[in-house]
C-alpha atoms as a PDB file:
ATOM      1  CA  UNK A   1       0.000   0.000   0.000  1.00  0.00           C
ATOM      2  CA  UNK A   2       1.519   3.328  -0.743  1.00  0.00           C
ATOM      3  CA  UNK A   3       2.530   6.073   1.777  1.00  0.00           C
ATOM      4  CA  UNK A   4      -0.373   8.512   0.638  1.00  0.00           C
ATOM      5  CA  UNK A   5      -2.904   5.970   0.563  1.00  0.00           C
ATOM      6  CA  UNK A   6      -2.054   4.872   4.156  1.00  0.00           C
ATOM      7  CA  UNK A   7      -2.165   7.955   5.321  1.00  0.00           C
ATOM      8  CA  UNK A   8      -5.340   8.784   4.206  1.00  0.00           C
ATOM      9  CA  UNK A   9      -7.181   5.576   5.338  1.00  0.00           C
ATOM     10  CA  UNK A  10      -5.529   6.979   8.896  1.00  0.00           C
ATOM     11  CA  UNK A  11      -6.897  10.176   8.683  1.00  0.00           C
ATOM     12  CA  UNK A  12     -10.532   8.222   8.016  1.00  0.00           C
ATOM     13  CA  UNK A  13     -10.071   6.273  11.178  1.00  0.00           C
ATOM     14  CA  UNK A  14     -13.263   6.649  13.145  1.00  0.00           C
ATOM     15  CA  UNK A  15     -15.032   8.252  10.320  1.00  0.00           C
ATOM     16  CA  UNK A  16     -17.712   7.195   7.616  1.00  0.00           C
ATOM     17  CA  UNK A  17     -16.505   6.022   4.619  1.00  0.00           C
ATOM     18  CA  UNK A  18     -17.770   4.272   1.360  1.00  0.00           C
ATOM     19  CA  UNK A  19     -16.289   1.476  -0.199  1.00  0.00           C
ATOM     20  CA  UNK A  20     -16.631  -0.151  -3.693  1.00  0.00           C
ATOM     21  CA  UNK A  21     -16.100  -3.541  -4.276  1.00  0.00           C
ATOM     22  CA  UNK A  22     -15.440  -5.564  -7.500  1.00  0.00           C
ATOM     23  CA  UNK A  23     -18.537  -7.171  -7.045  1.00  0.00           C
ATOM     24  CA  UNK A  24     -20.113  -3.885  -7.753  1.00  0.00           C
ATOM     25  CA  UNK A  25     -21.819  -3.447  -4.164  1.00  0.00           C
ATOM     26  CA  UNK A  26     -20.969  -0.454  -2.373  1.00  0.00           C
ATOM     27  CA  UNK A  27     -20.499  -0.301   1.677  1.00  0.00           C
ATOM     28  CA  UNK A  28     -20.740   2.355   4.162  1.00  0.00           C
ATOM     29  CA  UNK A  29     -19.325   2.624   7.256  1.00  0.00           C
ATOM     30  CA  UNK A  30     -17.462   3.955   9.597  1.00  0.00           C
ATOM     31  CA  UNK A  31     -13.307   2.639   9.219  1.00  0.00           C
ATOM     32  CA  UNK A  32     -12.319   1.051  12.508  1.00  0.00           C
ATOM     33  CA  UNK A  33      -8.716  -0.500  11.396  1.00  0.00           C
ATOM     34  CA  UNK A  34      -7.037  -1.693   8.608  1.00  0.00           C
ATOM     35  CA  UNK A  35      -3.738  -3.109   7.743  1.00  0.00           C
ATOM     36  CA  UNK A  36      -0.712  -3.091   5.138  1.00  0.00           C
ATOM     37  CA  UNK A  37      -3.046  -5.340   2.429  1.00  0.00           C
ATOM     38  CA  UNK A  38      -5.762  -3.153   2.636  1.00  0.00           C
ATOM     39  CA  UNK A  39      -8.017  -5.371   5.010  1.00  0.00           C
ATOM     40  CA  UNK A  40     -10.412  -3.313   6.359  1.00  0.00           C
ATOM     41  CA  UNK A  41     -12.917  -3.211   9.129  1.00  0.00           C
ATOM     42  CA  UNK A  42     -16.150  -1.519   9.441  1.00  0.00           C
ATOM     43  CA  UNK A  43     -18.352  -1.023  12.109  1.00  0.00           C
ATOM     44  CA  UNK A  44     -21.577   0.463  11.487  1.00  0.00           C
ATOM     45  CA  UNK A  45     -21.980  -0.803   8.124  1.00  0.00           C
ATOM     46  CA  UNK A  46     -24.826  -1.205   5.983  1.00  0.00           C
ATOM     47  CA  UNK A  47     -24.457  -2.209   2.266  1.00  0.00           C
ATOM     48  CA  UNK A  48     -26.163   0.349  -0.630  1.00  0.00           C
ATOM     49  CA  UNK A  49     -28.157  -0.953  -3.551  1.00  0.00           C
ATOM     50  CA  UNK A  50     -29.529   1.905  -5.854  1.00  0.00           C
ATOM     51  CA  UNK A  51     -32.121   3.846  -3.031  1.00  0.00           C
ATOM     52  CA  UNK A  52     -32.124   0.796  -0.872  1.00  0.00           C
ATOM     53  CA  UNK A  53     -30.082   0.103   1.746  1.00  0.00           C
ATOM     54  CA  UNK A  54     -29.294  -3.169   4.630  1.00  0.00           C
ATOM     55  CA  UNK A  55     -27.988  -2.796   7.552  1.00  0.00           C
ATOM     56  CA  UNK A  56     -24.519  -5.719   8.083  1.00  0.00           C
ATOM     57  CA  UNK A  57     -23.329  -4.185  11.448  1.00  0.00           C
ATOM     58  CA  UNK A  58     -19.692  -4.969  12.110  1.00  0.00           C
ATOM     59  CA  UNK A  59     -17.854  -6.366   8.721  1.00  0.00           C
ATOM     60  CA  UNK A  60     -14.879  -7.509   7.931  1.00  0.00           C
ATOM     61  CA  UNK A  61     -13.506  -6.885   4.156  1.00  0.00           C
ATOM     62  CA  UNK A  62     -10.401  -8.164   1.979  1.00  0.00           C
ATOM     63  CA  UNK A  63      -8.103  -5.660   0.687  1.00  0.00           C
ATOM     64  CA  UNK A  64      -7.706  -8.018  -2.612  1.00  0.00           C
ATOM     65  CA  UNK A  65     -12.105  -6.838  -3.217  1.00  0.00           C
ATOM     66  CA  UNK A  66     -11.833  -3.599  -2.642  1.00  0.00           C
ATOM     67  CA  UNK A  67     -11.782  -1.286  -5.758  1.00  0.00           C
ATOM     68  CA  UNK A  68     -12.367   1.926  -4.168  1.00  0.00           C
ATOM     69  CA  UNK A  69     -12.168   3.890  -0.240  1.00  0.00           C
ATOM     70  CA  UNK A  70     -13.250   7.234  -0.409  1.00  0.00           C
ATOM     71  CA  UNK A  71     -14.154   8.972   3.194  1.00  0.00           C
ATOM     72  CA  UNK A  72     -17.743  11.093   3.613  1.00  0.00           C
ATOM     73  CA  UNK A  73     -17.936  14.471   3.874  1.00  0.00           C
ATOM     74  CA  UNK A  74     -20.845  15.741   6.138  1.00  0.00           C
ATOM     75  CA  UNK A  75     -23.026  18.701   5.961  1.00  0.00           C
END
């Protein structure tokens, strides 16, 4: 993982984020940890399919599906 992209997923620690995966489903949550092959865990999570939404709770997700992190920005 490169420098910039670790140092953004640790400035997203704690906050929402939303994450593509190759499958084409898209997850929001909020980042709890991750590590040096992108694993990632969210807690808070709830998968997002065109206006509908389902609530997973606490998931865990493999760097090696993950096409896309980008954090939320609230107003």
């Amino acid at each position: 993982m490169s420098d910039a992209a670790q140092r953004l997923l640790g400035e997203s620690l704690g906050q929402d984020v939303l994450v593509k995966l190759r499958s084409n489903e898209v997850v929001r949550g909020r980042l709890k940890s991750f590590d040096q092959h992108l694993n990632i865990v969210l807690e808070d999570a709830y998968e997002i399919v065109e206006d509908k939404s389902r609530k997973l709770g606490t998931v865990v997700i493999r760097g090696e599906n993950i096409v896309m992190i980008t954090p939320v920005t609230r107003r």
